[in-house]
Each structure stands twice: as structure tokens, then as C-alpha cells.
C-alpha atoms as a PDB file:
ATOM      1  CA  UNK A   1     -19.575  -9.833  19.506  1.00  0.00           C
ATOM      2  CA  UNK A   2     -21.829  -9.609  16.266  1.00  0.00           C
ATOM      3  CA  UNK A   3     -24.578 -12.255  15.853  1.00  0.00           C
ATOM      4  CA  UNK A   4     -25.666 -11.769  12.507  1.00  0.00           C
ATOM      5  CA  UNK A   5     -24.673 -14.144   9.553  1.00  0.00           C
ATOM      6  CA  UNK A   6     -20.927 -13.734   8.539  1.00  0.00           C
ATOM      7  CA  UNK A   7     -19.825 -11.365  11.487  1.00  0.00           C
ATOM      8  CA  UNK A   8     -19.602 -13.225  14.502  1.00  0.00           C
ATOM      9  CA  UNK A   9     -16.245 -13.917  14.941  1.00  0.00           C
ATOM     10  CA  UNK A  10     -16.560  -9.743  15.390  1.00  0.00           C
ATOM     11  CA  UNK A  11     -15.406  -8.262  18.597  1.00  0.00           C
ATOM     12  CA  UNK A  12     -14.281  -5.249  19.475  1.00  0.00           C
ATOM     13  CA  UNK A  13     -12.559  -6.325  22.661  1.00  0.00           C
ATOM     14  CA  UNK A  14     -10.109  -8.059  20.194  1.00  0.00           C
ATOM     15  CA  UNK A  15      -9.141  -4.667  19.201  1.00  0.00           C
ATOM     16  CA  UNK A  16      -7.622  -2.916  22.223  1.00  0.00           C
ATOM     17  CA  UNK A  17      -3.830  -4.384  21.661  1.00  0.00           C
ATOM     18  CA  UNK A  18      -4.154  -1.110  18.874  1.00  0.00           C
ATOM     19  CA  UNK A  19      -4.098   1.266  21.335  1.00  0.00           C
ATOM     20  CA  UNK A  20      -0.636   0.511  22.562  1.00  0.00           C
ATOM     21  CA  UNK A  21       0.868  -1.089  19.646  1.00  0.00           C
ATOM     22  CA  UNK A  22       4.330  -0.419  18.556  1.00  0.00           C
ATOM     23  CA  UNK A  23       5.022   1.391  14.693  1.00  0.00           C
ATOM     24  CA  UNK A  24       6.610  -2.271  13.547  1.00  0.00           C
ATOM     25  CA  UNK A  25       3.084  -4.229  14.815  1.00  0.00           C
ATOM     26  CA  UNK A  26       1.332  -1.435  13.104  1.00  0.00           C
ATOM     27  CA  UNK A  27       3.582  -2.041   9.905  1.00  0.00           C
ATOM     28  CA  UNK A  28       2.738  -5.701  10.052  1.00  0.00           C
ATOM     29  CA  UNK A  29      -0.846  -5.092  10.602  1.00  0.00           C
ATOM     30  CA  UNK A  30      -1.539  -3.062   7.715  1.00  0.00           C
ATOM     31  CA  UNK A  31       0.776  -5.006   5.504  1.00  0.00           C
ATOM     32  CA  UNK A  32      -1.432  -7.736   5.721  1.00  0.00           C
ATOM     33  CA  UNK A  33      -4.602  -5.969   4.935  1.00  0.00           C
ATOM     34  CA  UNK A  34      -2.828  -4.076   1.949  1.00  0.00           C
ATOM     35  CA  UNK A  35      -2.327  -8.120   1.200  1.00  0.00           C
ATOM     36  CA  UNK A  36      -6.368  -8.799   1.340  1.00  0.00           C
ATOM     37  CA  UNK A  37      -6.355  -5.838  -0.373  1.00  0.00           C
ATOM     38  CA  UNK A  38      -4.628  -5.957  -3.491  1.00  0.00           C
ATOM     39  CA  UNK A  39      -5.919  -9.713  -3.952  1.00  0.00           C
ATOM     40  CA  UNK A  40      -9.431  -8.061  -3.899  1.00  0.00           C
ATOM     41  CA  UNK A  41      -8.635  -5.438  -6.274  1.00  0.00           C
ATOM     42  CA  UNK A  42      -6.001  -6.371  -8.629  1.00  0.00           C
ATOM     43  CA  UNK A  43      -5.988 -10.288  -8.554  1.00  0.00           C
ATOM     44  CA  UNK A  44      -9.632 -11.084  -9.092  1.00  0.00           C
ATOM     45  CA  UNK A  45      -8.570 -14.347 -11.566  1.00  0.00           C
ATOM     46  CA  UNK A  46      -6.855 -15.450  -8.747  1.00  0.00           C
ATOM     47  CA  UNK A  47      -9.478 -14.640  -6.223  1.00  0.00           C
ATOM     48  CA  UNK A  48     -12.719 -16.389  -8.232  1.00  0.00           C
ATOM     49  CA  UNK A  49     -10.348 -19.569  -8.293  1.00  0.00           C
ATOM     50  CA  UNK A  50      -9.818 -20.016  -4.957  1.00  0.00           C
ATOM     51  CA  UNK A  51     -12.429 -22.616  -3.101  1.00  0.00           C
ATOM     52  CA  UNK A  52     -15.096 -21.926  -0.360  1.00  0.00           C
ATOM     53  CA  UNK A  53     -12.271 -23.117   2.235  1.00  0.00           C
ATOM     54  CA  UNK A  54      -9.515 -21.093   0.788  1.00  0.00           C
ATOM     55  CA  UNK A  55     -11.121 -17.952   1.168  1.00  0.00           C
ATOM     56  CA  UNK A  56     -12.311 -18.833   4.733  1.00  0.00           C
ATOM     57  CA  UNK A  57      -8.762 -19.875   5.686  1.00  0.00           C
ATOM     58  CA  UNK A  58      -7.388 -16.320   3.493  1.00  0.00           C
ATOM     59  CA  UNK A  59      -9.926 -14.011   5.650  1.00  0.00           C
ATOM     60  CA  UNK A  60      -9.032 -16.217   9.063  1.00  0.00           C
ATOM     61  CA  UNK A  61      -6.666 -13.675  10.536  1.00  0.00           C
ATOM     62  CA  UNK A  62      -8.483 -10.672  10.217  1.00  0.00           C
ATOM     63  CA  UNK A  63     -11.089 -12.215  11.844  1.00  0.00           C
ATOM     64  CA  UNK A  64      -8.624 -12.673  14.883  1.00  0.00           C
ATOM     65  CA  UNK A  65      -7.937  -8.773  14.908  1.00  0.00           C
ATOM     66  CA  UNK A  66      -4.114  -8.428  16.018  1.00  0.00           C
ATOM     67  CA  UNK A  67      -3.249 -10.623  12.909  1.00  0.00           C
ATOM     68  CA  UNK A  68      -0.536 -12.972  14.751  1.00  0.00           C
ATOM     69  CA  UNK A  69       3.287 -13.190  14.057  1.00  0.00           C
ATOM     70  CA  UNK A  70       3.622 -16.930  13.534  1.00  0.00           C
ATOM     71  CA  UNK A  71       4.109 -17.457  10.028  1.00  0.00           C
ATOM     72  CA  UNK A  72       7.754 -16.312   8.198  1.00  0.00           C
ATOM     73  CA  UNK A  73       6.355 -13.760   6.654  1.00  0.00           C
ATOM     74  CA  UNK A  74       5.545 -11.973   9.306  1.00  0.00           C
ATOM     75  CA  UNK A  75       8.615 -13.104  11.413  1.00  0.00           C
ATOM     76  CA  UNK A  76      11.039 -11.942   8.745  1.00  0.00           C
ATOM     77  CA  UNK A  77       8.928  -8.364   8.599  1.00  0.00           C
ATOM     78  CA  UNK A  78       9.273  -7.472  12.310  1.00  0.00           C
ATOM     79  CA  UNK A  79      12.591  -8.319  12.665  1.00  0.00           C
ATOM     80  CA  UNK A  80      13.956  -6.854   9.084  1.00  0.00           C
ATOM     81  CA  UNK A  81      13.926  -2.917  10.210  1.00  0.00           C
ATOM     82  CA  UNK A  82      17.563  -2.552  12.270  1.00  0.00           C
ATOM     83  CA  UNK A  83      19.328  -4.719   9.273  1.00  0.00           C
ATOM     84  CA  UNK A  84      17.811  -2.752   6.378  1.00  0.00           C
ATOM     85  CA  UNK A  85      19.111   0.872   8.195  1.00  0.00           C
ATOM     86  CA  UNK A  86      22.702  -0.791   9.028  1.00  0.00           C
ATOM     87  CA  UNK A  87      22.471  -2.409   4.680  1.00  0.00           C
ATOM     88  CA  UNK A  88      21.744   1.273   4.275  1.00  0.00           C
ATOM     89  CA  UNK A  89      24.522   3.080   6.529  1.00  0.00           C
ATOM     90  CA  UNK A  90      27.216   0.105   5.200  1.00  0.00           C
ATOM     91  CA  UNK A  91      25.856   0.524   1.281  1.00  0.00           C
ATOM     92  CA  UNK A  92      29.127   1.454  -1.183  1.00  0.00           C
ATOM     93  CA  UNK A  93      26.605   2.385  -3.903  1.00  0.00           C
ATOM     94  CA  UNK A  94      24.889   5.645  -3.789  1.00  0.00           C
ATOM     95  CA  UNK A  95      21.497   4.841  -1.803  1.00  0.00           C
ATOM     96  CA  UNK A  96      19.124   6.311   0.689  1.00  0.00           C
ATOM     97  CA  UNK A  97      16.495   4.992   2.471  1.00  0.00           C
ATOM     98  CA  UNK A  98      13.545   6.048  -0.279  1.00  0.00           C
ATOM     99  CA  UNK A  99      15.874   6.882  -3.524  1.00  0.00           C
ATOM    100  CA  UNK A 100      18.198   4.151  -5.158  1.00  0.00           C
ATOM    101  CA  UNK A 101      19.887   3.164  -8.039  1.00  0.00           C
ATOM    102  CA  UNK A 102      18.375   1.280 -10.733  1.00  0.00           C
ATOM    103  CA  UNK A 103      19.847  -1.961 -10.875  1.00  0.00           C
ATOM    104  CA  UNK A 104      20.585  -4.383 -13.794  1.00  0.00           C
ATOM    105  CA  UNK A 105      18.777  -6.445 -12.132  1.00  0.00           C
ATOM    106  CA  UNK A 106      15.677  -4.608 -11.388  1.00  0.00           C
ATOM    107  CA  UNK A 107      15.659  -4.180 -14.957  1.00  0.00           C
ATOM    108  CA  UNK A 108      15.849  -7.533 -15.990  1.00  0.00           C
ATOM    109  CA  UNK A 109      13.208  -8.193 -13.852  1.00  0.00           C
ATOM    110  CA  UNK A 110      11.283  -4.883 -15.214  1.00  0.00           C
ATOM    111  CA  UNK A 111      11.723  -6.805 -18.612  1.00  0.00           C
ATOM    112  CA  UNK A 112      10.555 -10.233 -17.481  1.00  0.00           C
ATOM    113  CA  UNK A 113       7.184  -9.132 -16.206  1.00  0.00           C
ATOM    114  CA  UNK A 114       4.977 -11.059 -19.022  1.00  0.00           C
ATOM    115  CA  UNK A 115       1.868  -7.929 -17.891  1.00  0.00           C
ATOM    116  CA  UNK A 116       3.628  -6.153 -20.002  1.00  0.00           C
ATOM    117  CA  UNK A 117       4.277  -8.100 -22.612  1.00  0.00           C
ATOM    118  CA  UNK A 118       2.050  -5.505 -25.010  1.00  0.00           C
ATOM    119  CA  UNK A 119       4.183  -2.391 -23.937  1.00  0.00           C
ATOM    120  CA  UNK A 120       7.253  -4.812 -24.855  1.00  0.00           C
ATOM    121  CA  UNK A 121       5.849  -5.586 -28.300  1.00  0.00           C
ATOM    122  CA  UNK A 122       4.947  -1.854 -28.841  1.00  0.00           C
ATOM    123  CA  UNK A 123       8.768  -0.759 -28.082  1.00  0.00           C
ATOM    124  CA  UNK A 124      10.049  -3.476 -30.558  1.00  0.00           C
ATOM    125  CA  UNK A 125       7.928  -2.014 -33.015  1.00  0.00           C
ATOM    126  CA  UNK A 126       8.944   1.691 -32.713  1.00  0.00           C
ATOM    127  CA  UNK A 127      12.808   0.497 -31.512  1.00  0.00           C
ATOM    128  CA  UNK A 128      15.049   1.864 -34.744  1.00  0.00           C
ATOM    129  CA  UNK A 129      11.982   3.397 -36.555  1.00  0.00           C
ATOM    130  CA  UNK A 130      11.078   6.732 -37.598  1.00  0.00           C
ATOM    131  CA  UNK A 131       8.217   8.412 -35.489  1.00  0.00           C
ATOM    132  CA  UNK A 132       6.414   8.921 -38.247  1.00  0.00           C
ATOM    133  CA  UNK A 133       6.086   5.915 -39.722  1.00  0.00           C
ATOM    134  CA  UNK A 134       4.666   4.270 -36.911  1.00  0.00           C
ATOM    135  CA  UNK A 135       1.008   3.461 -36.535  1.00  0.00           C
ATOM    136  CA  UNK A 136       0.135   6.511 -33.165  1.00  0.00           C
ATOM    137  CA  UNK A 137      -1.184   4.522 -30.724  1.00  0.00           C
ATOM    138  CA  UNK A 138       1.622   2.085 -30.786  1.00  0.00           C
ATOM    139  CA  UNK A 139       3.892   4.789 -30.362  1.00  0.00           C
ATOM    140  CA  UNK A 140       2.130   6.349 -27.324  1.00  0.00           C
ATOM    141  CA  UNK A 141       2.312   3.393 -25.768  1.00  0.00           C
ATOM    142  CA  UNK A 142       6.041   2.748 -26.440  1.00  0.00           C
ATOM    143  CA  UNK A 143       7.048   6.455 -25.471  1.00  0.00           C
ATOM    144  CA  UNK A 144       4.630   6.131 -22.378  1.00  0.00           C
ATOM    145  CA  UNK A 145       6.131   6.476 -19.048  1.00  0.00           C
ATOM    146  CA  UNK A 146       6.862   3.069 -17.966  1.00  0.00           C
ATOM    147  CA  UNK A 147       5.378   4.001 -14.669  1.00  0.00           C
ATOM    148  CA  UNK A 148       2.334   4.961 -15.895  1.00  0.00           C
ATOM    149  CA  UNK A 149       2.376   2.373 -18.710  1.00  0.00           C
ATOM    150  CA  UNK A 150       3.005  -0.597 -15.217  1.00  0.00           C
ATOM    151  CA  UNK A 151      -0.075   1.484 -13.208  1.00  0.00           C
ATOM    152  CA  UNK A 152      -2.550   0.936 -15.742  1.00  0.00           C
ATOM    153  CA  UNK A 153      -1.731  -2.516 -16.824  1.00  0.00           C
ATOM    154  CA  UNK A 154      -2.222  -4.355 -13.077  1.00  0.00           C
ATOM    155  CA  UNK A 155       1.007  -3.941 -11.675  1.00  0.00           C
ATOM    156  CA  UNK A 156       1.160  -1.078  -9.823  1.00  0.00           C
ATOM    157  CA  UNK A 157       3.550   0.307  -7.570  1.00  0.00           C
ATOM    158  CA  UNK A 158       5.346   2.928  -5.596  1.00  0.00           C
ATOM    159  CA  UNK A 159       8.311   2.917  -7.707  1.00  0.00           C
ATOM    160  CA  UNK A 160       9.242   5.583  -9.716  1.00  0.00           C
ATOM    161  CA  UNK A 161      11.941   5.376 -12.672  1.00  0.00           C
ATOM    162  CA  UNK A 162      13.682   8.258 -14.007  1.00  0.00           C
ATOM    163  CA  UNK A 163      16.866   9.430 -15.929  1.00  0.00           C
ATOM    164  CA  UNK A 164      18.784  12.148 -14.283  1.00  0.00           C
ATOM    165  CA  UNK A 165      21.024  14.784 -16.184  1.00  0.00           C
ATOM    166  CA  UNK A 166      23.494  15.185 -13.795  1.00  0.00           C
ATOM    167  CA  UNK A 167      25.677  17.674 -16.067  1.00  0.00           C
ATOM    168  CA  UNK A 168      22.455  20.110 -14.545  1.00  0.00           C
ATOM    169  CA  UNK A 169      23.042  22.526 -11.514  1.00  0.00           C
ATOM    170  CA  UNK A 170      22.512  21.337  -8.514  1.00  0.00           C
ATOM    171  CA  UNK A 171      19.409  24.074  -7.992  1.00  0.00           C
ATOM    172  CA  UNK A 172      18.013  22.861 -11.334  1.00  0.00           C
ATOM    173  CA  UNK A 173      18.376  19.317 -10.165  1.00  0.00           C
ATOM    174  CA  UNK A 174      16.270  20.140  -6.979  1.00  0.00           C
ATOM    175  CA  UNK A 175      13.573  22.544  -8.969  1.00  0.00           C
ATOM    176  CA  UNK A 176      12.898  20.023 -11.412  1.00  0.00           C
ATOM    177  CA  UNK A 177      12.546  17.085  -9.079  1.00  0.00           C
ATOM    178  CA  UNK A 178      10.058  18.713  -6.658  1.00  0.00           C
ATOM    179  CA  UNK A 179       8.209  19.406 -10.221  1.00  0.00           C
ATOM    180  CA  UNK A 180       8.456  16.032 -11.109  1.00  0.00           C
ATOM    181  CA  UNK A 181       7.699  14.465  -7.902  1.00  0.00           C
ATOM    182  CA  UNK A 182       4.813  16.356  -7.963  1.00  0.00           C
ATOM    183  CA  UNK A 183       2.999  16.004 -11.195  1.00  0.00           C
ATOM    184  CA  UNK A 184       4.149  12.142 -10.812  1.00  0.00           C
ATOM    185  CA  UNK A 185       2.402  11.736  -7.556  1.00  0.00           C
ATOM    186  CA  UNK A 186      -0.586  13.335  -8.873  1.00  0.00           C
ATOM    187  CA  UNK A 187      -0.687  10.752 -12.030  1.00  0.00           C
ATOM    188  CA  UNK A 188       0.171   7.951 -10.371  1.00  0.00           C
ATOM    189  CA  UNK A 189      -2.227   8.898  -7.428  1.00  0.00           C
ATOM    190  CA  UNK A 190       0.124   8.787  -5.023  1.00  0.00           C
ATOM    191  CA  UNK A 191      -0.437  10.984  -1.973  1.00  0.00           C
ATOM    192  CA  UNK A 192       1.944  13.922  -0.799  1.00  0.00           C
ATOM    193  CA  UNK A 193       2.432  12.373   2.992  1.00  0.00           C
ATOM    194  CA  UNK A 194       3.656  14.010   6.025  1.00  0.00           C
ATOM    195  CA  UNK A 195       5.700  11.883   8.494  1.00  0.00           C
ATOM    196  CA  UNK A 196       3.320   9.815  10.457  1.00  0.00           C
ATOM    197  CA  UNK A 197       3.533  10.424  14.879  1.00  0.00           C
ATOM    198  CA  UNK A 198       1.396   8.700  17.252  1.00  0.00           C
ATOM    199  CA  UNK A 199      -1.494  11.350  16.764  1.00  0.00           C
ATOM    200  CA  UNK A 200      -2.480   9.664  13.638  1.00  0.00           C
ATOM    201  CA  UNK A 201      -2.715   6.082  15.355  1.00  0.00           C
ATOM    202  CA  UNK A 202      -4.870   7.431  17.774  1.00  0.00           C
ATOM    203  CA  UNK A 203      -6.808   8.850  15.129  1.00  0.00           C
ATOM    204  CA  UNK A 204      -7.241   5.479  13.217  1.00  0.00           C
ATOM    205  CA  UNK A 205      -7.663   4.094  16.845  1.00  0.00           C
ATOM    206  CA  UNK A 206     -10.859   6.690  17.401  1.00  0.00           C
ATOM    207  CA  UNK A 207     -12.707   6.013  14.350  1.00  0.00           C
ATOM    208  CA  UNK A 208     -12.446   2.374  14.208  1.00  0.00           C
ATOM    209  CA  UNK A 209     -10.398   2.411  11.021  1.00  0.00           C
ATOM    210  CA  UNK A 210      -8.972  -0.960  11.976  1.00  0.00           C
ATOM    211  CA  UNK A 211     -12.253  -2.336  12.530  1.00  0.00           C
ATOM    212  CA  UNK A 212     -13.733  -1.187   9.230  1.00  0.00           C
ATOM    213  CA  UNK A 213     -10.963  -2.748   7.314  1.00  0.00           C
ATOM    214  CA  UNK A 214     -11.421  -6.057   8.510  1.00  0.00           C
ATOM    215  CA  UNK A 215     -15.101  -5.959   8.288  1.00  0.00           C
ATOM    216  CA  UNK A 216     -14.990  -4.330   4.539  1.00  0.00           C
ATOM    217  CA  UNK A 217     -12.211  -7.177   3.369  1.00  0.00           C
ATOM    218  CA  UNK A 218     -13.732  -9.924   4.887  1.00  0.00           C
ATOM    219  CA  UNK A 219     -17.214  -8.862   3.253  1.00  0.00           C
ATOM    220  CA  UNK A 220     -15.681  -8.508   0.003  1.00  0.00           C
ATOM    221  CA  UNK A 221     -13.588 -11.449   0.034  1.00  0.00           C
ATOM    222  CA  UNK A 222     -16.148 -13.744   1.171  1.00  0.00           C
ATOM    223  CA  UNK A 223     -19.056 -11.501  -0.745  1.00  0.00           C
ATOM    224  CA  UNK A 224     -21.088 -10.993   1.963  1.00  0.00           C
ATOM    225  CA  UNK A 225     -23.002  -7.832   1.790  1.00  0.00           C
ATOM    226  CA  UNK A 226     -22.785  -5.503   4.555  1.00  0.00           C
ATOM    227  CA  UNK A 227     -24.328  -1.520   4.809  1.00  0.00           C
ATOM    228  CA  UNK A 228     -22.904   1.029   6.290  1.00  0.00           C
ATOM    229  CA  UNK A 229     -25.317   1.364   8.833  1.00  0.00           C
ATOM    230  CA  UNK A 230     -24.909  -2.115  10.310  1.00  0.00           C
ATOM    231  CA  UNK A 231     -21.418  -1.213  10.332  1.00  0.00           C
ATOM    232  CA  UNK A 232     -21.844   1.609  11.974  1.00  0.00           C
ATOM    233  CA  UNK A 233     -23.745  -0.328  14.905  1.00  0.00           C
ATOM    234  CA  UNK A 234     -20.685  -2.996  15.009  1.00  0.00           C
ATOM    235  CA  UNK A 235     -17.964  -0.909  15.068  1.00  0.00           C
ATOM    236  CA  UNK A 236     -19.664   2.522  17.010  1.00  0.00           C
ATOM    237  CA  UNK A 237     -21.617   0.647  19.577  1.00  0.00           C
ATOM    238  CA  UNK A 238     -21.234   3.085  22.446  1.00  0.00           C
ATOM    239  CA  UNK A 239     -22.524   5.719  20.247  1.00  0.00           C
ATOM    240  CA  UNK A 240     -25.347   4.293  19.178  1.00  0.00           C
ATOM    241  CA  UNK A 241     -28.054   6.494  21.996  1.00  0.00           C
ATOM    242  CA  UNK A 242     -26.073   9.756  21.513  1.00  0.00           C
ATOM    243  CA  UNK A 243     -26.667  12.806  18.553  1.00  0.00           C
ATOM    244  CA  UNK A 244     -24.070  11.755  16.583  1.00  0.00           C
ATOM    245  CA  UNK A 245     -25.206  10.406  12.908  1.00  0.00           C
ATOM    246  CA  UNK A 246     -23.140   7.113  13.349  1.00  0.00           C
ATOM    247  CA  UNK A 247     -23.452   6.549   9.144  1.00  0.00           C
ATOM    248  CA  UNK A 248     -22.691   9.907   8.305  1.00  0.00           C
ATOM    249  CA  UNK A 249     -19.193   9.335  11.012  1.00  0.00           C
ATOM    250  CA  UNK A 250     -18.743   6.118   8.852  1.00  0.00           C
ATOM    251  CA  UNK A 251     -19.187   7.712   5.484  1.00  0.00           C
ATOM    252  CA  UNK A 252     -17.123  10.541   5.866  1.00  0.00           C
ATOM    253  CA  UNK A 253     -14.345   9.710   8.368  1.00  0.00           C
ATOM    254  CA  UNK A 254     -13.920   6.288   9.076  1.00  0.00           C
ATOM    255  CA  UNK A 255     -14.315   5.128   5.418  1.00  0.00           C
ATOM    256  CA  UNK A 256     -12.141   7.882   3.317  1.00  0.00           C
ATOM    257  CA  UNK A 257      -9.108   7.298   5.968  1.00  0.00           C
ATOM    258  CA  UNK A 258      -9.208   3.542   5.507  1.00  0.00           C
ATOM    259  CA  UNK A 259      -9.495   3.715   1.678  1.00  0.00           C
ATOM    260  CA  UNK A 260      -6.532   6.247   2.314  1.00  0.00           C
ATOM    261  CA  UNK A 261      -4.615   3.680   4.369  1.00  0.00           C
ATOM    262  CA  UNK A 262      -4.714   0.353   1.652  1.00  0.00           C
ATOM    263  CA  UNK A 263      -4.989   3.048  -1.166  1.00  0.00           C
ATOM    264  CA  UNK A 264      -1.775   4.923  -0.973  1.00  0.00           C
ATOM    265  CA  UNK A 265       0.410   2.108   0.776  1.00  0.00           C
ATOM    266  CA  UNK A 266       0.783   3.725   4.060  1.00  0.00           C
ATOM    267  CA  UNK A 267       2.178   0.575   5.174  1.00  0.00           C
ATOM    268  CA  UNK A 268       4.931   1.219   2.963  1.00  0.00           C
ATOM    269  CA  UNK A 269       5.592   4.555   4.018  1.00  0.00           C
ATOM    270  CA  UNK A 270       5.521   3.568   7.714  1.00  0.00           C
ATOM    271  CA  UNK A 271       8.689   1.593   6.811  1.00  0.00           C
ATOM    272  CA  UNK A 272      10.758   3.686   4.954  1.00  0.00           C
ATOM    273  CA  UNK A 273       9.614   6.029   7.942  1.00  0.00           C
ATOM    274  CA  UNK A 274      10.697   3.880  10.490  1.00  0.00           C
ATOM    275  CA  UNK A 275      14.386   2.835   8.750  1.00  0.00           C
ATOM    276  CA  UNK A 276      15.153   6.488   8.481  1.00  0.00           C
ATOM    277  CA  UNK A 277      14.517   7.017  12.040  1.00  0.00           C
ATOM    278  CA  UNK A 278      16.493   4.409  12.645  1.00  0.00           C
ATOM    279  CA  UNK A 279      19.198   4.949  10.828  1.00  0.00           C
ATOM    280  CA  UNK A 280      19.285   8.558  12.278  1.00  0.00           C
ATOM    281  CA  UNK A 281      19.594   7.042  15.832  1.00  0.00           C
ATOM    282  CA  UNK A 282      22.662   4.637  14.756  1.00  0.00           C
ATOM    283  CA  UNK A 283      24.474   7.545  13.148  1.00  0.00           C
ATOM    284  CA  UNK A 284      23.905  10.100  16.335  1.00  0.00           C
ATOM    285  CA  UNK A 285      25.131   6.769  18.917  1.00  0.00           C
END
């Protein structure tokens, strides 16, 4: 347990239910962080608001470790996997686990988000006009990608929207998606990901990922100031008498793959991960 100012709810003992955790726990788990995350990052009006206790009560289950299942988030999250592959299997429209239609709905609600009430005011401008005759920069805003245009005003997500010729080939189809997929990815800075096995919890497992996390959230959220050399002590202490430049391990390892983790929603992909296998195991029954 760590003694110093800030840390010492801090033990890594609380940390060994990791090492045989299921992929839904693991889900959970870095759901919530991505949570602490994205208030950090991208809600920071929200965040300066909030009082001394509020943020002590916000950080209060990271400082527990295995963040517990006893709120309905969480309940609704571990228990929403087999009923999302069997909505999948039973869907009439023409959905898969990561690729669906766009909804009216989803548009509506595209439409509704006041964030982008600027793009919206840029498209009624340019709506029935003549390119030309339109002042540039509101036009490059209206003609935008939305997706790019709802990444750089706050609300990003994974989400991609797209119109689809389907009078195309079917080859053509599948050529210019992989281009598309790509060059969106690479905007959006989304990661290519491979599908995620057991080797890569163990990996996240050996180099404390977890641990940083929670110590890196909590420090920001509650703006305590931490280096990476004190981390390195808290969350490497059994390496601390051999050759091995702890900081450097904690610089270069440990801190790129949890940046990696909150950073391109691996949480997310996890899921869809896990309802495909799923769904794959209902079919072959």
C-alpha cells in the first residue's frame, strides 16, 4: 500500500482478480475508466463544476481496483452480451454485429445534438445555393464529413456514416471500402485492431496497465501530481533492486498501451468482439 499523500488507498494486492478475469469483467472494467476518461478529456466544464466531494466520490471505485458490479449500469452491461447476439441473429433489417443501417432515428438524434449547432447553421447556409456564391469556409464546413466535422467539435465517436452505391460491383464495393475504411481510420485516429485473445490480457496484466490507469485518472481527476518515477516504484515494486530502468519500462510500455487502451475504445471493440463470438457459437449449436 502507498503512503504518500493522495495514493494510499493504492494496493497492488487489490489487483490480482485481473489475472483470471473473464472478457465481460474486463469489458466492464475498462468501460468505466474510458468513463473517467472522457470526463477528463472532453467534459472539462463539467469536470471544474463538480465539488471537492464529487470528485472524491467520482474517483472512489478506481481506488477499489476491481471496480464493483452494484450499480445498474454495470448490472445491465454484464448481463447485455447473449441478448444483443440473439437481437442480432433475430434482426429483419440488414445488420451485423459492427455495420448497421442508419436509422431515422439516429438521424434525428444526429440533428438534435446542439455541439453542432455551427455545422447545422453552415449547411442552412449553403442548402439550395450555388458553391460559388458562398463565403469558403462556410462551405468547407458544410461539405465536411460529418464524422470528421462530430470528431473535432467534442463529440467524438466510433461511428462512421457513409452512402453506399449499391448499383457498384460487388468487387468495387469491397475495394473501395477497405480504401475507405482505411483512410477513415487514419483521420479519425482510429486504430486498425486485430481480434483481442488472452495473450494481450496477460500483457496488460505484466506491465501494470491496469494499475497505471487508475493511478493516472485519479491524479488527473483529483489534480494531484504524480512522476513517472514514483509510479514506477508503486506499480513495479518487485523490480525496483534489479537492471531494469523501471521509468524507461513505464515510459515506453506501460504508458503508450494504456493511452492505447482509453484512446482507441478498446472497450468497445472487446464487445463487438465478444457478440460476434457469441453469436458464432449460437449459430454452430
Amino acid at each position: 500500500m502507498d503512503s504518500d499523500l493522495g495514493f494510499d488507498w493504492f494496493d497492488l494486492n487489490n489487483y490480482e482478480p485481473f489475472k483470471t478475469m473473464s472478457t465481460e469483467d474486463w469489458i466492464f472494467q475498462l468501460n468505466f475508466r474510458s468513463g473517467c476518461y472522457d470526463l477528463y478529456v472532453n467534459r472539462k466544464e463539467e469536470l471544474n463544476k463538480l465539488k471537492a466531494s464529487e470528485l472524491l466520490e467520482s474517483t472512489k471505485p478506481l481506488k477499489e481496483a476491481v471496480v464493483p458490479h452494484n450499480d445498474e449500469y454495470g448490472y445491465f452491461l454484464m448481463l447485455d452480451y447473449e441478448q444483443k447476439a440473439r437481437d442480432s441473429i433475430e434482426s429483419q433489417y440488414e445488420n451485423t454485429t459492427s455495420i448497421n443501417c442508419t436509422t431515422s432515428l439516429d438521424l434525428f438524434e444526429i440533428h438534435e445534438n446542439s455541439k453542432l449547432d455551427k455545422v447545422w447553421n453552415a449547411c442552412d447556409k449553403v442548402s439550395g445555393q450555388f458553391f460559388d456564391e458562398v463565403d469558403k469556409g462556410i462551405l468547407s464546413v458544410a461539405l465536411t464529413s460529418h464524422d470528421l466535422n462530430n470528431y473535432e467539435r467534442f463529440n467524438r465517436d466510433n461511428i462512421a456514416h457513409v452512402n453506399v452505391d449499391l448499383s457498384a460491383t460487388n468487387k468495387q464495393l469491397k475495394d473501395d471500402f477497405n480504401q475507405w475504411l482505411l483512410e477513415r481510420r487514419k483521420k479519425l485516429k482510429v486504430a486498425k485492431k486485430n481480434e483481442f485473445k488472452q495473450s494481450d490480457f496477460d500483457k496488460w496484466i505484466r506491465y501494470a496497465v491496469i494499475q497505471y490507469l487508475d493511478i493516472f485518472l485519479v491524479s488527473k481527476l483529483e489534480k494531484i501530481e504524480i512522476t513517472h518515477s514514483k509510479m514506477a516504484k508503486m506499480i513495479f515494486p518487485y523490480d525496483i533492486d534489479t537492471d531494469v530502468d523501471l521509468v524507461e519500462r513505464v515510459r515506453k510500455v506501460t504508458k503508450p498501451m494504456a493511452e492505447s487502451i482509453l484512446n482507441c475504445r478498446v472497450d468497445s471493440s472487446l464487445s463487438l468482439q465478444l457478440i460476434q463470438q457469441k453469436i458464432i457459437g449460437m449459430k454452430t449449436v
